[in-house]
C-alpha atoms as a PDB file:
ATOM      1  CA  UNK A   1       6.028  -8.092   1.151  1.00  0.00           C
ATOM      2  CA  UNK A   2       9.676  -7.343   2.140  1.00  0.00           C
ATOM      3  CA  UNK A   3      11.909  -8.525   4.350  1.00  0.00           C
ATOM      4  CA  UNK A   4      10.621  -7.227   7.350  1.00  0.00           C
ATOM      5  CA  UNK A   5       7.080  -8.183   6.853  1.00  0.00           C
ATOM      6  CA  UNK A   6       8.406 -11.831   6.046  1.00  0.00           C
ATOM      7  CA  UNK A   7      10.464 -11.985   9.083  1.00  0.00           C
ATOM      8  CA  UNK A   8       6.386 -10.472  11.184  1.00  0.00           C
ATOM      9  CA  UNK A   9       5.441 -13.232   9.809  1.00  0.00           C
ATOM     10  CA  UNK A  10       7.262 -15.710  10.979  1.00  0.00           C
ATOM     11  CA  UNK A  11       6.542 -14.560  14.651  1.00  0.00           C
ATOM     12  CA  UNK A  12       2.483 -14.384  14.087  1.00  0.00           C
ATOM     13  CA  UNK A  13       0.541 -16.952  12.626  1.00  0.00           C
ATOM     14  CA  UNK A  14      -2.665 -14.901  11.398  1.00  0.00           C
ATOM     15  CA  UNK A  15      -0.184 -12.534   9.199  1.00  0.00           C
ATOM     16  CA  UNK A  16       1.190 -15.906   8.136  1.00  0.00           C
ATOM     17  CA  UNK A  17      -1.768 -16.861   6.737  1.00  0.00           C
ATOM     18  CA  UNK A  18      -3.003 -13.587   5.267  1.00  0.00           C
ATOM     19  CA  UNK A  19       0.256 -13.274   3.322  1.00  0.00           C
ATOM     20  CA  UNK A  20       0.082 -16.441   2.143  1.00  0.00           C
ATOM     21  CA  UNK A  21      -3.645 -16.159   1.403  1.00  0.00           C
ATOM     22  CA  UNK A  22      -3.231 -13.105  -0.717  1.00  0.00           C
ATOM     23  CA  UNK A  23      -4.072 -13.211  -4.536  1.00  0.00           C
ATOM     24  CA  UNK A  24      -1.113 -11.253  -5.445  1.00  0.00           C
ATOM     25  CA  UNK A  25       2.406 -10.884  -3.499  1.00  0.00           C
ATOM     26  CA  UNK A  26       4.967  -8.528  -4.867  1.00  0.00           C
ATOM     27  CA  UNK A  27       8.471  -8.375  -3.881  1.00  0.00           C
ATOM     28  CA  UNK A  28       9.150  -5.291  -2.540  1.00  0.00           C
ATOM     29  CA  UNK A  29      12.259  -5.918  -1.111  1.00  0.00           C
ATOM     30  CA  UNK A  30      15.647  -6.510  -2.579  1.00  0.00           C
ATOM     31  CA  UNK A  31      16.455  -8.874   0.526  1.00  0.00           C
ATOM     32  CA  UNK A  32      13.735 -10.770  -1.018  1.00  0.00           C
ATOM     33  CA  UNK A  33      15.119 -10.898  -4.823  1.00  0.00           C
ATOM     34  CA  UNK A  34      18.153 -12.510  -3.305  1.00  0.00           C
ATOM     35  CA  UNK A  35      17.093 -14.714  -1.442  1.00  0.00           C
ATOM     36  CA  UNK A  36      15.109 -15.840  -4.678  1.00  0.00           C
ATOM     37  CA  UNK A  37      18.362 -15.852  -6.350  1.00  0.00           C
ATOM     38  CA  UNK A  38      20.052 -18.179  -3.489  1.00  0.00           C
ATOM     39  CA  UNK A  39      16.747 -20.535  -4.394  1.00  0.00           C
ATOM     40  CA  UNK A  40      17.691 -20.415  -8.267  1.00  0.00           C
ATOM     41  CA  UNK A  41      13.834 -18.183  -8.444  1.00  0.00           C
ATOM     42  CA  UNK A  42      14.800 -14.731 -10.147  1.00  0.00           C
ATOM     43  CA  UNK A  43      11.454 -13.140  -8.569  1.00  0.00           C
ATOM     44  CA  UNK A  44      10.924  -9.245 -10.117  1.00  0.00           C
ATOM     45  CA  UNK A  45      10.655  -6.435  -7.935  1.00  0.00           C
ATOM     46  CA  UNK A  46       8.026  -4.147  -7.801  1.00  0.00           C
ATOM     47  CA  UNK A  47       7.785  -1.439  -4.913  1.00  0.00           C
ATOM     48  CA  UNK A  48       4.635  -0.166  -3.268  1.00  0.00           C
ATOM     49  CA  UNK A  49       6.043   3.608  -4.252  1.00  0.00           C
ATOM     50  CA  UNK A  50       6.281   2.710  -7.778  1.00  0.00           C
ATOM     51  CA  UNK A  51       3.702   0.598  -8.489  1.00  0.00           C
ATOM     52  CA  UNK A  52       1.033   3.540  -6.479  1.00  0.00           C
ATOM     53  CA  UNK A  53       1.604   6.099  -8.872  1.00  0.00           C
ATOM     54  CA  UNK A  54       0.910   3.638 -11.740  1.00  0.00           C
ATOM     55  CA  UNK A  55      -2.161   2.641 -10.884  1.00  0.00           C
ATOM     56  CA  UNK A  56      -3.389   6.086  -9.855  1.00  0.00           C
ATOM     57  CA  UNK A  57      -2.581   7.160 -13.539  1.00  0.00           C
ATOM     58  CA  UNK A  58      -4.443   4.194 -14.923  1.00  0.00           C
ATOM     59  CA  UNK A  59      -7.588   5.303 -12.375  1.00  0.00           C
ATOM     60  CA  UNK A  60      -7.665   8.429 -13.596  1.00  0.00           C
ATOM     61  CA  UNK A  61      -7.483   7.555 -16.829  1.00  0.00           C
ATOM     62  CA  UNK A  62     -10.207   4.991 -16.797  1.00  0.00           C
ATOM     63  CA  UNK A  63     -12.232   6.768 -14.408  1.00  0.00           C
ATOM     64  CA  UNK A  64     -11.690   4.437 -11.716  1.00  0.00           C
ATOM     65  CA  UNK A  65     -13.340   5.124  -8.130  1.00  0.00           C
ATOM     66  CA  UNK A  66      -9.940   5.289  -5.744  1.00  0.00           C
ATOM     67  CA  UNK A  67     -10.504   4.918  -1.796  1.00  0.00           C
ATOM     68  CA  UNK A  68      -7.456   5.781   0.053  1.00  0.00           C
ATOM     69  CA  UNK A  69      -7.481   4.348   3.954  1.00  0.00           C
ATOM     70  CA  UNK A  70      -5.101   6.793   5.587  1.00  0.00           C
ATOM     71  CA  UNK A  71      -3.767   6.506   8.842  1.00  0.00           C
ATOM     72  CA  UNK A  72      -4.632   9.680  10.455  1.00  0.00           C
ATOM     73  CA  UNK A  73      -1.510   9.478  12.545  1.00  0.00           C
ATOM     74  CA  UNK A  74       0.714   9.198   9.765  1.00  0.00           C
ATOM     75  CA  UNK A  75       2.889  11.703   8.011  1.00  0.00           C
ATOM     76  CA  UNK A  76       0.925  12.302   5.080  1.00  0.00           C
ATOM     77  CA  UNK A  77      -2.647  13.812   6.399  1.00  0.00           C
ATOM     78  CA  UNK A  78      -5.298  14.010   4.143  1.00  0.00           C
ATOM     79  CA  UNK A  79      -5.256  17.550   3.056  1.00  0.00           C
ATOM     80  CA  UNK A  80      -1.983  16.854   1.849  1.00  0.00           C
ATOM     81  CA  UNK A  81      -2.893  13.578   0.016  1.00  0.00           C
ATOM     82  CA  UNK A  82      -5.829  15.938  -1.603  1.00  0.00           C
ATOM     83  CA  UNK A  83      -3.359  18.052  -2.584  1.00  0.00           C
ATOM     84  CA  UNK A  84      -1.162  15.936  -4.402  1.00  0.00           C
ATOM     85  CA  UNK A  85      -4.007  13.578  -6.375  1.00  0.00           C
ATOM     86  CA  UNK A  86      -5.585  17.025  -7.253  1.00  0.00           C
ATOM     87  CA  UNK A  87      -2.264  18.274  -8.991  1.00  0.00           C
ATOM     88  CA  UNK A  88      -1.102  14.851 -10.610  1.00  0.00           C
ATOM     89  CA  UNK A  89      -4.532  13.381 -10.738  1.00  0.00           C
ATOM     90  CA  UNK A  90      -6.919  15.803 -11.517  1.00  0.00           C
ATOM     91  CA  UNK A  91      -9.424  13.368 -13.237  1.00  0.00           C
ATOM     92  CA  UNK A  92      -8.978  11.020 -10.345  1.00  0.00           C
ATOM     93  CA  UNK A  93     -12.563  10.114  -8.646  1.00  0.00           C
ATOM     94  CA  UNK A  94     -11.100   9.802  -5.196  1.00  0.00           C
ATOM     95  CA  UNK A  95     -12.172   9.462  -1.355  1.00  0.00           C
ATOM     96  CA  UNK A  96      -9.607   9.813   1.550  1.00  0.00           C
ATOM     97  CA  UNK A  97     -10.684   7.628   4.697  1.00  0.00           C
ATOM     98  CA  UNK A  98      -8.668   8.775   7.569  1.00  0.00           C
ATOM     99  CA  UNK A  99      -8.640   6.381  10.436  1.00  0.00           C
ATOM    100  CA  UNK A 100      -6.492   4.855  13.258  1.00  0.00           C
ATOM    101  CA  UNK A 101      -4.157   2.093  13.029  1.00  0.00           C
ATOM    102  CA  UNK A 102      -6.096  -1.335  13.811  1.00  0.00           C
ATOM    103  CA  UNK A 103      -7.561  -4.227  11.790  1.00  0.00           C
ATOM    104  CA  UNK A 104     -10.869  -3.385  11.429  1.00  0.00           C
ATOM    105  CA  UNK A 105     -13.347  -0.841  10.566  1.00  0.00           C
ATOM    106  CA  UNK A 106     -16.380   0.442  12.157  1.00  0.00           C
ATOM    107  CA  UNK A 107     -19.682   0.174  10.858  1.00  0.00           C
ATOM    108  CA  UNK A 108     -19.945   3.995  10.052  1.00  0.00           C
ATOM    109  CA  UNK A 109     -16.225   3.086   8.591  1.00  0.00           C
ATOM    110  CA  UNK A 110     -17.686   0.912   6.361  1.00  0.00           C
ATOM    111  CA  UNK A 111     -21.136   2.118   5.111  1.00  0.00           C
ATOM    112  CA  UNK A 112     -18.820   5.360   3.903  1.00  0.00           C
ATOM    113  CA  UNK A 113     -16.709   2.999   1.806  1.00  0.00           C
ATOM    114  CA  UNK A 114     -19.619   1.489   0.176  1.00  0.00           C
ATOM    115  CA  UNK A 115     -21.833   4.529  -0.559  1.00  0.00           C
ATOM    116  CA  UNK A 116     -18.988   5.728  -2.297  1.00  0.00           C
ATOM    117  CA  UNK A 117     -18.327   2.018  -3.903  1.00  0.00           C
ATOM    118  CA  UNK A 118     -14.466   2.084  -4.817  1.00  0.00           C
ATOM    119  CA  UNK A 119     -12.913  -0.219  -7.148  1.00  0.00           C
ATOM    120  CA  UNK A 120      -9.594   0.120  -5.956  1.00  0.00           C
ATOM    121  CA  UNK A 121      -8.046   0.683  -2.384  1.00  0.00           C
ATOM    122  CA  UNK A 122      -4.766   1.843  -0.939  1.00  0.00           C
ATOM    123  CA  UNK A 123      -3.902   1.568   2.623  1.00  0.00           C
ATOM    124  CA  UNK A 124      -1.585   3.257   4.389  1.00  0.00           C
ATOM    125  CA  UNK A 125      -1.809   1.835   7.887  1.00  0.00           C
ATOM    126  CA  UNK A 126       1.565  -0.131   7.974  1.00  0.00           C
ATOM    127  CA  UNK A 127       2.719  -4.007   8.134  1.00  0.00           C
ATOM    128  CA  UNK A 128       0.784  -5.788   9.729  1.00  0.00           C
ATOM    129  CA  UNK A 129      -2.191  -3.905  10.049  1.00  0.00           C
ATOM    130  CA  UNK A 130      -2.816  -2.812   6.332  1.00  0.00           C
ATOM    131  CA  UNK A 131      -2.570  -6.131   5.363  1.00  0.00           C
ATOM    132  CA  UNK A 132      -5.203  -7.253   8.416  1.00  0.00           C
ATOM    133  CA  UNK A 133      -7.312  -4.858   7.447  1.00  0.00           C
ATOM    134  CA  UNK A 134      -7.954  -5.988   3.656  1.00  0.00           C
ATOM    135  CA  UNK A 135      -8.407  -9.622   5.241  1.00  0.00           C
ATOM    136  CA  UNK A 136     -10.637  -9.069   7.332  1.00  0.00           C
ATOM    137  CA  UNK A 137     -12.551  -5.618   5.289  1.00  0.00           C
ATOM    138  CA  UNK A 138     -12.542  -6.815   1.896  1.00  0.00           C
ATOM    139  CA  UNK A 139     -15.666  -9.199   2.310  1.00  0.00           C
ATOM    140  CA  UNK A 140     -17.777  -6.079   3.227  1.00  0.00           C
ATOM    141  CA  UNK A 141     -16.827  -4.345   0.333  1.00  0.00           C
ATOM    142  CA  UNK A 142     -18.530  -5.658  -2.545  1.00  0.00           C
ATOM    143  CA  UNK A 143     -17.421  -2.910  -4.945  1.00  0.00           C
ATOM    144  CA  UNK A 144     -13.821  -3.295  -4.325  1.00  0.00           C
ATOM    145  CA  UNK A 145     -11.831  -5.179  -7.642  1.00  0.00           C
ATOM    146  CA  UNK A 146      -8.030  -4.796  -6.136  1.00  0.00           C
ATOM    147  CA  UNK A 147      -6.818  -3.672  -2.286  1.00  0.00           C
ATOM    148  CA  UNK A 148      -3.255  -2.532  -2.212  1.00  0.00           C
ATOM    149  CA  UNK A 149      -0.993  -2.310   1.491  1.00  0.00           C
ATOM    150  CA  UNK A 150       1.002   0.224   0.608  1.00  0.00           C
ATOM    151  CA  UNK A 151       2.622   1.307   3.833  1.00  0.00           C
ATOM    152  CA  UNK A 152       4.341   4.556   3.527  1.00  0.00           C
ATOM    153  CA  UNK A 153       4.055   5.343  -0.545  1.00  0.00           C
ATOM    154  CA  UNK A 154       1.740   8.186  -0.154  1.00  0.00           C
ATOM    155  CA  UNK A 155       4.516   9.876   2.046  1.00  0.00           C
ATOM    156  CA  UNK A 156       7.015   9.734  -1.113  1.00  0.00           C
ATOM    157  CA  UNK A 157       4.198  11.125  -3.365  1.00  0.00           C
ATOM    158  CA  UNK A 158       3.428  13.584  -0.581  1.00  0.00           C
ATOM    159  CA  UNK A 159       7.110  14.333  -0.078  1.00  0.00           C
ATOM    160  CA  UNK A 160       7.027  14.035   3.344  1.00  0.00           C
ATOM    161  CA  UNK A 161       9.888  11.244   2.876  1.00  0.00           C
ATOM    162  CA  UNK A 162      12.607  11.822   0.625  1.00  0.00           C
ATOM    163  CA  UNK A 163      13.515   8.452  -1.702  1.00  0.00           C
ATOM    164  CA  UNK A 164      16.348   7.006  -2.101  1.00  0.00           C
ATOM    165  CA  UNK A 165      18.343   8.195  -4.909  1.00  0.00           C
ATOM    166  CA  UNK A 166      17.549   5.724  -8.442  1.00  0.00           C
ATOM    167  CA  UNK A 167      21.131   4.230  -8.425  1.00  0.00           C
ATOM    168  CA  UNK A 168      20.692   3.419  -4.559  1.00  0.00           C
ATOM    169  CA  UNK A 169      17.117   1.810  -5.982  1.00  0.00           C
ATOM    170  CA  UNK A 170      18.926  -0.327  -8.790  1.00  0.00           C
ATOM    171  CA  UNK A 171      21.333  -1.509  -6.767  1.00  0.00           C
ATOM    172  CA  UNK A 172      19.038  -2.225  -3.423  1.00  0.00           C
ATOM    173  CA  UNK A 173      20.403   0.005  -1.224  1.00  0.00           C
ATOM    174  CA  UNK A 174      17.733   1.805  -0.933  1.00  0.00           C
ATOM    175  CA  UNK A 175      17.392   0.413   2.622  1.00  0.00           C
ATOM    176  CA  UNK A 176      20.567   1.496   3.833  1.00  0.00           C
ATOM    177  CA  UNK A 177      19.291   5.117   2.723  1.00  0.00           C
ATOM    178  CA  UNK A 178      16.034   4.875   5.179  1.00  0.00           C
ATOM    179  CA  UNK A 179      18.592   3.638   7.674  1.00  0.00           C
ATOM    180  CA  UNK A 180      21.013   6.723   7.021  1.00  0.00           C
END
């Protein structure tokens, strides 16, 4: 979570819950690290646009079925996610599920996720939906080890959002870039 997904949170009770249900929660934002550090907690940071490109590497390597859950309205379509995994990735066993923004899948949805049997899932629909999704998705796919919200990290990778620059990253700014 960041900041913003925290503060979601706060203001809806079933995203609540799902947050604090989740096996894993990484700080992605550096609002978050200090307000570990007011709380005497130094909590590491790990973004969703780092940490994607790791794990894609380590799929690849290991030959690790990859699902990616892309929201067909979003910046990055799927030709140009294809594009991208096929240049970095090209060992990567991937599927690209394009789909709207909501919190749960249909049946056809679903029966393509499984016939294909991914390990390891990325979605792309934004806070709070991603997360919903997983919640309330995961159950139905028996194949899947990890499920990762990752909001908009497919649209760095795809370039269709420029990052911050590294020393705006270091020192947390890099919120005050997306603002600029």
């Amino acid at each position: 979570p960041n900041p913003e997904i925290i503060l979601q949170a706060q203001h809806n009770e079933e995203y609540f819950y799902i947050l604090n249900s989740a096996d894993i929660d990484i700080a992605d934002g550096f609002g978050l690290i200090l307000a570990g550090l007011i709380e005497g907690h130094k909590i590491p940071r790990i973004t969703g646009s780092d940490l994607t490109p790791i794990l894609l590497e380590r799929a690849a390597k290991n030959k690790i079925k990859t699902l990616i859950i892309n929201w067909q309205g979003g910046l990055s379509q799927e030709s140009d996610i294809k594009k991208i995994l096929d240049t970095c990735w090209p060992k990567l066993d991937y599927k690209i599920l394009d789909t709207d923004k909501k919190d749960h899948l249909t049946d056809e949805e679903t029966a393509i996720i499984n016939n294909f049997a991914p390990k390891l899932v990325f979605v792309t629909l934004g806070a709070p939906l991603q997360e919903k999704l997983i919640w309330h998705e995961l159950k139905n796919w028996p194949s899947v080890r990890l499920a990762l919200a990752v909001g908009g990290s497919f649209d760095f990778l795809t370039k269709k959002i420029k990052r911050a620059p590294k020393i705006m990253r270091v020192l947390g700014l890099e919120w005050l870039w997306r603002l600029l």
